[in-house]
Protein backbone atom coordinates (compact mmCIF):
# COMPACT_ATOMS: atom_id res chain seq x y z
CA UNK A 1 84.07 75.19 130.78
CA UNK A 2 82.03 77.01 127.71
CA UNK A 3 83.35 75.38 124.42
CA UNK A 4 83.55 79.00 123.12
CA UNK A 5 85.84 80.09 125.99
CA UNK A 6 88.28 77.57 125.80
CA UNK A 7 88.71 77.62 121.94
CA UNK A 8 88.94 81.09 122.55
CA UNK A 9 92.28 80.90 125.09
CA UNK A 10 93.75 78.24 123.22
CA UNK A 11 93.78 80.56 120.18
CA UNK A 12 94.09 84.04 121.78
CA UNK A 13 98.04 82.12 123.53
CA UNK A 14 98.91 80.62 120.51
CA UNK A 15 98.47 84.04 118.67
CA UNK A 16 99.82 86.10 121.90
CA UNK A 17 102.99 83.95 121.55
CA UNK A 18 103.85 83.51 117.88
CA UNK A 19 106.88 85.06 116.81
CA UNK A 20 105.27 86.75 114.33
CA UNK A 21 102.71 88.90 116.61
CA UNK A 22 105.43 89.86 118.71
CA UNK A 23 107.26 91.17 115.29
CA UNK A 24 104.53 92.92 114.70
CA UNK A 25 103.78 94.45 117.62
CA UNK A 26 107.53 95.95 118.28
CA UNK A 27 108.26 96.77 114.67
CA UNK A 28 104.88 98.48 114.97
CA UNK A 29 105.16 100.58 117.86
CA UNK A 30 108.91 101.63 116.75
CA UNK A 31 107.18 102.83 113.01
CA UNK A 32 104.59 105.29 115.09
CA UNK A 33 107.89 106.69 117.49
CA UNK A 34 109.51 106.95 113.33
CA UNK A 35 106.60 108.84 112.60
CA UNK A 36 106.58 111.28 115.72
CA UNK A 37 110.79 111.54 115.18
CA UNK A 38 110.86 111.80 111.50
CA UNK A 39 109.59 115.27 110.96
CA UNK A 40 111.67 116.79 112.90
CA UNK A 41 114.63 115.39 111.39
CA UNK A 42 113.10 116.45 107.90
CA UNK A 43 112.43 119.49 109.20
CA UNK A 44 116.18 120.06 110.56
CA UNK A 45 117.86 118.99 107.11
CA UNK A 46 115.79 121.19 105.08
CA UNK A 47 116.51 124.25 107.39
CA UNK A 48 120.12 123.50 107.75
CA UNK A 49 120.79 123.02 104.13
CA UNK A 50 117.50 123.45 101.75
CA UNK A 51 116.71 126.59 102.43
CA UNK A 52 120.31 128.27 102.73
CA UNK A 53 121.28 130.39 99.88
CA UNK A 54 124.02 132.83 98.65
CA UNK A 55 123.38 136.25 97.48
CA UNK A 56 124.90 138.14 95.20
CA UNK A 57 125.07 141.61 93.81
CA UNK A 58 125.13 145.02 94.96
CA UNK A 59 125.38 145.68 98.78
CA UNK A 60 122.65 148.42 98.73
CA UNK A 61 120.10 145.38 97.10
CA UNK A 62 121.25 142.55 98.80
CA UNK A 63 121.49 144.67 102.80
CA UNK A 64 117.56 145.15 101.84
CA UNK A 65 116.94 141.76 100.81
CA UNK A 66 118.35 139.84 103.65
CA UNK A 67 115.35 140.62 106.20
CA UNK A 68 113.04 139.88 103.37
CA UNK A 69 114.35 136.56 103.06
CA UNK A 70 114.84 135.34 106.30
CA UNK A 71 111.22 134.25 106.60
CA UNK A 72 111.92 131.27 104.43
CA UNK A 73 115.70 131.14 103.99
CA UNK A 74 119.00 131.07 105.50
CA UNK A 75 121.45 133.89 103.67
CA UNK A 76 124.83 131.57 103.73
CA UNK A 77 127.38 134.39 102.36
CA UNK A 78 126.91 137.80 100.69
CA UNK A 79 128.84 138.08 97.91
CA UNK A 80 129.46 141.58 95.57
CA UNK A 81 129.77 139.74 92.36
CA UNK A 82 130.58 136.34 90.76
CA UNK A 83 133.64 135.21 88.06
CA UNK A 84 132.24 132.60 86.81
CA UNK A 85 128.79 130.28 86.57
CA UNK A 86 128.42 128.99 90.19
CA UNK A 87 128.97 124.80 90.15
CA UNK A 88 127.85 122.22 92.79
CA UNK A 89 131.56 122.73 94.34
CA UNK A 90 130.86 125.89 94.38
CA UNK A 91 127.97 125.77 96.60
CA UNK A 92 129.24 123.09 98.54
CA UNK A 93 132.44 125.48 99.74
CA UNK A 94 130.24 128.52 100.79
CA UNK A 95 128.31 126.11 103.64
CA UNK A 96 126.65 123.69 101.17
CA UNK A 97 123.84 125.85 100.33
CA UNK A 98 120.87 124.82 97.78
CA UNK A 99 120.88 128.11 95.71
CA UNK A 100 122.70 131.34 94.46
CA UNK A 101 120.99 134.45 93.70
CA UNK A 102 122.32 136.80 92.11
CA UNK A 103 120.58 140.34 92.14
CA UNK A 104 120.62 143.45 90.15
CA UNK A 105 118.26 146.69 88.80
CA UNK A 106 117.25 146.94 85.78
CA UNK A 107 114.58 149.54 84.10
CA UNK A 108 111.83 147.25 85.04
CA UNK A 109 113.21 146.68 88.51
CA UNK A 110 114.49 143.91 90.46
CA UNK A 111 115.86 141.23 88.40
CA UNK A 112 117.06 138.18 90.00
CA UNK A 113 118.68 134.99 88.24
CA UNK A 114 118.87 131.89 90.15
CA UNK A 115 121.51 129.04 90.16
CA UNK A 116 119.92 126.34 92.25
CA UNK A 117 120.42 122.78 92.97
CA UNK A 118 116.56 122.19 92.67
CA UNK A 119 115.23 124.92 90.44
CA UNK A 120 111.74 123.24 90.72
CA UNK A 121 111.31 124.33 94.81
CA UNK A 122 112.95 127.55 94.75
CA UNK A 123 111.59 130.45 92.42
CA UNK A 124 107.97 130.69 94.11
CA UNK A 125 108.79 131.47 97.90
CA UNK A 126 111.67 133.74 96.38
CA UNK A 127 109.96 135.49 94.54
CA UNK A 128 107.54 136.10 96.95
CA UNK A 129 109.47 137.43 99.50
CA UNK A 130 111.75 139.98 97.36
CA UNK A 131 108.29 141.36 96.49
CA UNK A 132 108.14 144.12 98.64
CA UNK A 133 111.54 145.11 97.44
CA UNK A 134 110.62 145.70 93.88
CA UNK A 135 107.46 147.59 94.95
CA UNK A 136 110.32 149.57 96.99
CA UNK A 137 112.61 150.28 94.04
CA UNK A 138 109.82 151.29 92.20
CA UNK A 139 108.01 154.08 94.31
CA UNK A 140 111.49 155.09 96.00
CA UNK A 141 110.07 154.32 99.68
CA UNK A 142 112.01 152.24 102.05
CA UNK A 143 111.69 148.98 101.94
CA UNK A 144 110.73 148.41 105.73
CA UNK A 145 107.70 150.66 105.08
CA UNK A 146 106.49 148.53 102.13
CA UNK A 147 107.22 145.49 104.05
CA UNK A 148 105.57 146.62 106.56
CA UNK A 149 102.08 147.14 104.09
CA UNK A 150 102.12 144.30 102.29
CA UNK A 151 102.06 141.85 105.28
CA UNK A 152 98.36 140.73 106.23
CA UNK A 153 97.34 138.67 109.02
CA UNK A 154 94.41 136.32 108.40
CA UNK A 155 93.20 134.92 111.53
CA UNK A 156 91.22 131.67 110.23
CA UNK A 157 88.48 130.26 112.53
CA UNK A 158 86.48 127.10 113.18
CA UNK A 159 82.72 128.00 113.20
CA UNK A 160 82.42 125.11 114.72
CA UNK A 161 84.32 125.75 117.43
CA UNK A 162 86.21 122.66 117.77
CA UNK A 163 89.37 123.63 116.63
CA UNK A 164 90.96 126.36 117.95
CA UNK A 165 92.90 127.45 114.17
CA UNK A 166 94.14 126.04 111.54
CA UNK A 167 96.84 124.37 112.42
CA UNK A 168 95.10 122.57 114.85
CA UNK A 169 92.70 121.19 111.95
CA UNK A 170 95.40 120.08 110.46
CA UNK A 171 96.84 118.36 113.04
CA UNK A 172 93.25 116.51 113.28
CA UNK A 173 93.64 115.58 109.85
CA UNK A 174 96.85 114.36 110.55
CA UNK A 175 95.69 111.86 113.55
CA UNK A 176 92.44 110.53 111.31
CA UNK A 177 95.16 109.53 108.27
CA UNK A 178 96.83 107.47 111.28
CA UNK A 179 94.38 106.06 112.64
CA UNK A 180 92.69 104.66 109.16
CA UNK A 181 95.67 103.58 108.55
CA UNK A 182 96.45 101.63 111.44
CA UNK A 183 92.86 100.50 110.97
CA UNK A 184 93.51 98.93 107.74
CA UNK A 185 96.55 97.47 108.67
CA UNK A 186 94.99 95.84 112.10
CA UNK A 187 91.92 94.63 110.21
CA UNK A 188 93.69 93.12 107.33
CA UNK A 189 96.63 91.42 109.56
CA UNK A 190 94.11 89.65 111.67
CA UNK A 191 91.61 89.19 108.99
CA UNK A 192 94.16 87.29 106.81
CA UNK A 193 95.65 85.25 109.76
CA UNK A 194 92.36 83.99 110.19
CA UNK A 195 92.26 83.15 107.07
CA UNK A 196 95.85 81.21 107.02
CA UNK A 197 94.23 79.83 110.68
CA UNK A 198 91.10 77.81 109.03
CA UNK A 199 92.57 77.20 105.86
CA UNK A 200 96.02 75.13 107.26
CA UNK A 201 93.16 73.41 109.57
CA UNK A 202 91.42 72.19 106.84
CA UNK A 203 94.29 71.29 104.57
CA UNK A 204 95.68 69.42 106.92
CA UNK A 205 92.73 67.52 108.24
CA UNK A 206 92.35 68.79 111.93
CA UNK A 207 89.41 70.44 110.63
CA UNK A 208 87.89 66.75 110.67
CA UNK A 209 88.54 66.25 114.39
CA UNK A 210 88.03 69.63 115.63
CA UNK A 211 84.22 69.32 113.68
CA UNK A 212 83.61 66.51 115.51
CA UNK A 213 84.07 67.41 119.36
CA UNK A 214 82.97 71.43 118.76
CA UNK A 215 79.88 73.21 116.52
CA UNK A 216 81.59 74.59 113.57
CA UNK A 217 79.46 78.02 114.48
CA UNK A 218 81.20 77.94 117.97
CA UNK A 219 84.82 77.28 116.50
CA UNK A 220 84.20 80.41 114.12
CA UNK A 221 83.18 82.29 116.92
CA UNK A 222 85.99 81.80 118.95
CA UNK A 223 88.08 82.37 116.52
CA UNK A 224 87.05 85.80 115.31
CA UNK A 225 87.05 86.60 118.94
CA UNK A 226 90.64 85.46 120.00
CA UNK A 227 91.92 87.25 116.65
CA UNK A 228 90.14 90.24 117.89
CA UNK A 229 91.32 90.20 121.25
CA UNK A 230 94.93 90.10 119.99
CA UNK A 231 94.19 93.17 117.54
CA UNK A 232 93.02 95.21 120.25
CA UNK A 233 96.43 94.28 122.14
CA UNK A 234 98.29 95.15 119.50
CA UNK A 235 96.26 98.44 118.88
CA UNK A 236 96.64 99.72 122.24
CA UNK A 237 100.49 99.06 122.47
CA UNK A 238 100.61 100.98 119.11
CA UNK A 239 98.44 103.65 119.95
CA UNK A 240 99.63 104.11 123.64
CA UNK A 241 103.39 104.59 122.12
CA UNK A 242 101.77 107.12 119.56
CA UNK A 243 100.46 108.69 122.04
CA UNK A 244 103.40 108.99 124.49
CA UNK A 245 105.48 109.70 121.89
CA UNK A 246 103.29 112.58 120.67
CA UNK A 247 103.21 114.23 123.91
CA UNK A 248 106.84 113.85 124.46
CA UNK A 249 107.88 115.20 121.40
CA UNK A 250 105.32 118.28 121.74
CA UNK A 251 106.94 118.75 125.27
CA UNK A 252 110.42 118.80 123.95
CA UNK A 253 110.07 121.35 121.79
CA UNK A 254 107.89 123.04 123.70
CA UNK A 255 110.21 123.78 126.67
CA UNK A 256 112.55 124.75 123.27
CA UNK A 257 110.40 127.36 121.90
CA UNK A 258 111.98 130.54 123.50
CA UNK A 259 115.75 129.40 122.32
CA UNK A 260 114.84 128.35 119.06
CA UNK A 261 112.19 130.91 118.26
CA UNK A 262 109.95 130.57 115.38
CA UNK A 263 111.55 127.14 114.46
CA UNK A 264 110.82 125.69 117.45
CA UNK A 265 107.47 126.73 117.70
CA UNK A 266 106.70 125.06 114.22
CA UNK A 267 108.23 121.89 115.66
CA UNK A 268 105.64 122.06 118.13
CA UNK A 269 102.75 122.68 116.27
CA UNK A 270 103.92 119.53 113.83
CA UNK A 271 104.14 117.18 116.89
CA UNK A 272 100.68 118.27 118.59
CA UNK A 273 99.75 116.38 115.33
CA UNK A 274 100.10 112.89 117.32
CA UNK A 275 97.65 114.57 120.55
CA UNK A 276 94.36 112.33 120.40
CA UNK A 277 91.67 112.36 122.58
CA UNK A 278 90.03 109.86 124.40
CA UNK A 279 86.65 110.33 122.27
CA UNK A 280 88.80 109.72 118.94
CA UNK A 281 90.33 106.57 120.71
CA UNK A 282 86.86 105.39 121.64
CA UNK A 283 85.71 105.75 117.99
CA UNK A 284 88.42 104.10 116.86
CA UNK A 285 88.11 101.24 118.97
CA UNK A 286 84.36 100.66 117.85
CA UNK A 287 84.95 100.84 114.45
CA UNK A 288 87.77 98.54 114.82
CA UNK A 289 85.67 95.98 116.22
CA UNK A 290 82.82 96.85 113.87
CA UNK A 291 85.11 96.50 110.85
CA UNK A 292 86.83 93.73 111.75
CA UNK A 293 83.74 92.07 113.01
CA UNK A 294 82.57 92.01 109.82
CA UNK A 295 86.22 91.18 107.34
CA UNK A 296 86.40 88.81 109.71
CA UNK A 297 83.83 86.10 109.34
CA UNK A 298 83.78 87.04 105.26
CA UNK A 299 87.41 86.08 105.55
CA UNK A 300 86.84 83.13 107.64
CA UNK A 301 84.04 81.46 105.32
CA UNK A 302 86.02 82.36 102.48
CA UNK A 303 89.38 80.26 103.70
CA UNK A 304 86.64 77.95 104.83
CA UNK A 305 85.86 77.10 100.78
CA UNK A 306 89.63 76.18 99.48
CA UNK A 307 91.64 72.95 99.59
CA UNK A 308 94.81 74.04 98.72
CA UNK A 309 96.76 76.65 100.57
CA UNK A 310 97.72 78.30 97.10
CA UNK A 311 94.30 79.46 96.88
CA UNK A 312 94.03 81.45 99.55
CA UNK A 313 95.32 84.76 97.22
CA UNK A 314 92.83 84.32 94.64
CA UNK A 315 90.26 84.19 97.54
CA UNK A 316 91.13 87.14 99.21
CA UNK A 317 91.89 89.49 96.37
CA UNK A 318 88.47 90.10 96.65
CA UNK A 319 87.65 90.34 100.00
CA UNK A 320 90.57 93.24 99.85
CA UNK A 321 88.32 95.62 97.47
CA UNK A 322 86.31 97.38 99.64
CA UNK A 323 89.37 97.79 101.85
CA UNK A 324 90.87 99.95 99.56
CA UNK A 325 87.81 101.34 98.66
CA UNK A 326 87.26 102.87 102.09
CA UNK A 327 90.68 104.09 102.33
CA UNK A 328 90.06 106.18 98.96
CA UNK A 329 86.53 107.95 100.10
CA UNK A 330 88.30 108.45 103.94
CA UNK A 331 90.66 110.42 102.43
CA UNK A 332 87.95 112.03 100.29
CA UNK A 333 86.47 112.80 103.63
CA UNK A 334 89.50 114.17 104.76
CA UNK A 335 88.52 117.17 102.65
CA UNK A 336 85.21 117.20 102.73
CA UNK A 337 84.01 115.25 105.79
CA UNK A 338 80.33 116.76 105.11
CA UNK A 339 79.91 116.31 101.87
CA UNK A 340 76.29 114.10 101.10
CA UNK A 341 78.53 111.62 99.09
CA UNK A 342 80.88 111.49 102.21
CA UNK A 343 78.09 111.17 104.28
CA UNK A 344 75.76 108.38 102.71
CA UNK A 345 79.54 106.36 102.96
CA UNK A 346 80.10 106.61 106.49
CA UNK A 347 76.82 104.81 106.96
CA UNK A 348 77.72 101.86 104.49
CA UNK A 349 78.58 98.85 105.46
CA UNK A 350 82.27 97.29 105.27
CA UNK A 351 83.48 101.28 104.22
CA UNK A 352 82.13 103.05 107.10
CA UNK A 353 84.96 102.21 109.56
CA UNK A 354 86.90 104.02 107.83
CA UNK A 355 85.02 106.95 106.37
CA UNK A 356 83.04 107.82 110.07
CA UNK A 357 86.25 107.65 112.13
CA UNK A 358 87.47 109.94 109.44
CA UNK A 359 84.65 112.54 109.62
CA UNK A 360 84.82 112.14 113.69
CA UNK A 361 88.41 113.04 114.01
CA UNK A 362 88.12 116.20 111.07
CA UNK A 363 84.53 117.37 111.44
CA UNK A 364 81.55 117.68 113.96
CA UNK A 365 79.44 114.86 113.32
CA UNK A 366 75.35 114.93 114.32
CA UNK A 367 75.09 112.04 117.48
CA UNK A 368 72.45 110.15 115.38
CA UNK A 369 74.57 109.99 112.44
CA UNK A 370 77.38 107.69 114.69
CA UNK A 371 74.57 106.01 116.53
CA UNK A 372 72.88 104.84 112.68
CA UNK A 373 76.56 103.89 111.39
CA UNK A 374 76.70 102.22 114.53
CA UNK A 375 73.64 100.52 114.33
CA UNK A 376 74.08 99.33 111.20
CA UNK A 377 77.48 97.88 110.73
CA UNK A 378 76.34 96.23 113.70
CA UNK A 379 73.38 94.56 112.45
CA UNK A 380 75.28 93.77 109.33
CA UNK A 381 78.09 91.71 111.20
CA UNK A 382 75.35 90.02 112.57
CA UNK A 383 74.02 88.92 109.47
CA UNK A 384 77.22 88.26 107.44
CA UNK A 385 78.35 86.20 111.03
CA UNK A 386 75.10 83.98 110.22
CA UNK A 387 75.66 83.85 106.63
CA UNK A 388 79.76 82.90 107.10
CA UNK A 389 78.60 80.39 109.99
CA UNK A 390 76.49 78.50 107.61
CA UNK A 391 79.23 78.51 104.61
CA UNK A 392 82.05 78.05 107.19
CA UNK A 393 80.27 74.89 108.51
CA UNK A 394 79.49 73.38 104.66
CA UNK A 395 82.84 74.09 103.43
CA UNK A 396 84.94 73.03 106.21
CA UNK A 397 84.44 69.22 106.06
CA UNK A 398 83.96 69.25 101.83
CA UNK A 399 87.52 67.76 100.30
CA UNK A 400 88.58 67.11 96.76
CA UNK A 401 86.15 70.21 95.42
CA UNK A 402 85.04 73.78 96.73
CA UNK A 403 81.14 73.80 97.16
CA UNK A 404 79.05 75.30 94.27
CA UNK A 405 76.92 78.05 94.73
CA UNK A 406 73.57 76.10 94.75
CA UNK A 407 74.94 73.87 97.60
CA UNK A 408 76.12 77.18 99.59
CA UNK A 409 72.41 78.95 98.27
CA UNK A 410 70.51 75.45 99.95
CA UNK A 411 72.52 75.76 103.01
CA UNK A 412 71.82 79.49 103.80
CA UNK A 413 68.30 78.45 103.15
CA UNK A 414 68.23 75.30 105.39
């Protein structure tokens, strides 16, 4: 049997049955159903209790206010006056709402004073909504008329075409700041457990024997390609449960939208956030193998150049940098996906699997524009697998001393 292949299944079982992937894999999958379950449970605590307010004051004013203020918040008691300074117990007996408002006329108008539990989220969206009451008061018109007026519809579309409004570009933003993220996450696991791999076989010696029956360029090989393996069957079980989950979710509160009204239709909208498509899973794939491709033979010759297994942080602090540096401009791109800064990155090595997904999943991006990125983190894994094979083979059998960079300049030369 090819050397290659069996290094490969030897490697690709050991990994497939370590405790620690199988950790991974479930604690994984149960953080993406978190993320499809948590927003509606956000959602529900800030509409049960964050929003829900008392109001105060005359009944002609506070009648004409309610409707105003449904929009955003939940009237909890209408009250014609107060005795004292509301307190914390105060709002806690009148269905633990967040604020009291107490409203009155004055010469200028409306004037409303606030006693809220978090004055920082509350005078804004208030304010805002009593507006068309103090325009009211003012020009001694009803209040529905005014409301009526002052209410514009902006109907905000995609010249593009590929999203159908605006939530729906948000939701796309929502699924590319996923997806990089899982992206980091899967490169870097299986990037550093290569890593840990080469560097416990050469502290403890087997590196000697395994040298010795198999070409060092081979071992690498198969090792970048069992670690890869296992990262794509991690990243399907993590994005098929983000993806069931997603639809699920959407389907639930879906079939809930004509009980629960305009709340319900918000929950929707927030959980079509997790619907991907299969070309965004494609892309994602590529660029995962791209990316890691590439960390993964820089990581490999890197472990490949320590004796000690307390180096290995110092080694891949490094290694980590662009890393992070792609997550920063992908979220730059998450904004401006077209930008010419934003563009030039998604065709740059070790970066571009994270900034191109990004400007896929947000944007419309030109065929030969994925086809160059393509192309050239390609080529460039090619070259940095040739480089790392010629470092990984050097520093695997040197002991006592990490290899100085003239011996690892006359080996890439050689």
């Amino acid at each position: 049997m090819n050397v290659i292949a069996v290094v490969f299944s030897a490697e690709f079982m050991r990994r497939v049955r370590s405790r620690a992937f199988l950790a991974g894999t479930i604690i994984g999958a149960a953080s993406i159903l978190l993320i499809a379950i948590l927003p509606s449970l956000l959602g529900g605590m800030l509409s049960s209790s964050g929003k829900r307010v008392v109001l105060v004051g005359d009944p002609a004013l506070t009648v004409a206010a309610g409707p105003l203020l449904k929009h955003d918040f939940d009237i909890a008691a209408t009250l014609p006056r107060l005795d004292a300074a509301p307190s914390p117990a105060f709002l806690d007996a009148h269905g633990k709402a967040s604020a009291v408002a107490v409203l009155s006329r004055g010469r200028d108008g409306l004037h409303v004073v606030a006693y809220a539990r978090d004055p920082s989220a509350f005078r804004q969206a208030f304010g805002r909504d009593l507006a068309p009451l103090q325009v009211a008061l003012a020009i001694g018109i009803p209040v529905q008329r005014v409301a009526g007026h002052v209410k514009v519809t902006v109907d905000v579309r995609d010249v593009s075409g590929r999203f159908a409004n605006a939530n729906a570009a948000d939701a796309a933003k929502g699924v590319a700041y996923l997806f990089v993220m899982l992206l980091y996450i899967a490169i870097l696991l299986n990037a550093q457990s290569i890593m840990s791999s080469v560097a416990e076989e050469k502290t403890s010696r087997i590196a000697e024997l395994l040298v010795a029956m198999v070409d060092p360029s081979q071992l690498l090989a198969a090792k970048i390609l069992a670690a890869a393996a296992t990262g794509f069957v991690q990243l399907g079980v993590w994005v098929g449960t983000g993806m069931i989950g997603g639809r699920a979710v959407t389907g639930m509160f879906a079939s809930s939208d004509a009980s629960s009204g305009a709340a319900g239709a918000a929950g929707s909208a927030t959980f079509g956030a997790l619907e991907v498509s299969s070309g965004e899973v494609l892309a994602f794939l590529a660029f995962f193998v791209l990316g890691f491709a590439q960390y993964g033979v820089l990581y490999a010759a890197a472990a490949s150049l320590i004796n000690r297994t307390e180096d290995l942080g110092s080694v891949a602090g490094p290694l980590v940098v662009p890393v992070v540096v792609g997550i920063i401009l992908a979220n730059f791109g998450l904004q401006f996906p077209n930008a010419p800064s934003v563009v030039v990155c998604s065709l740059l090595p070790l970066v571009s699997p994270f900034v191109m997904f990004t400007r896929i999943a947000v944007s419309t991006v030109p065929a030969w524009q994925i086809v160059l990125s393509l192309a050239i983190n390609l080529a460039t894994a090619i070259l940095l697998a040739w480089i790392a094979g010629k470092i990984y083979r050097v520093g695997l059998l040197m002991y006592g001393r990490s290899p100085s960079f003239r011996q690892i300049v006359a080996t890439l030369r050689t």
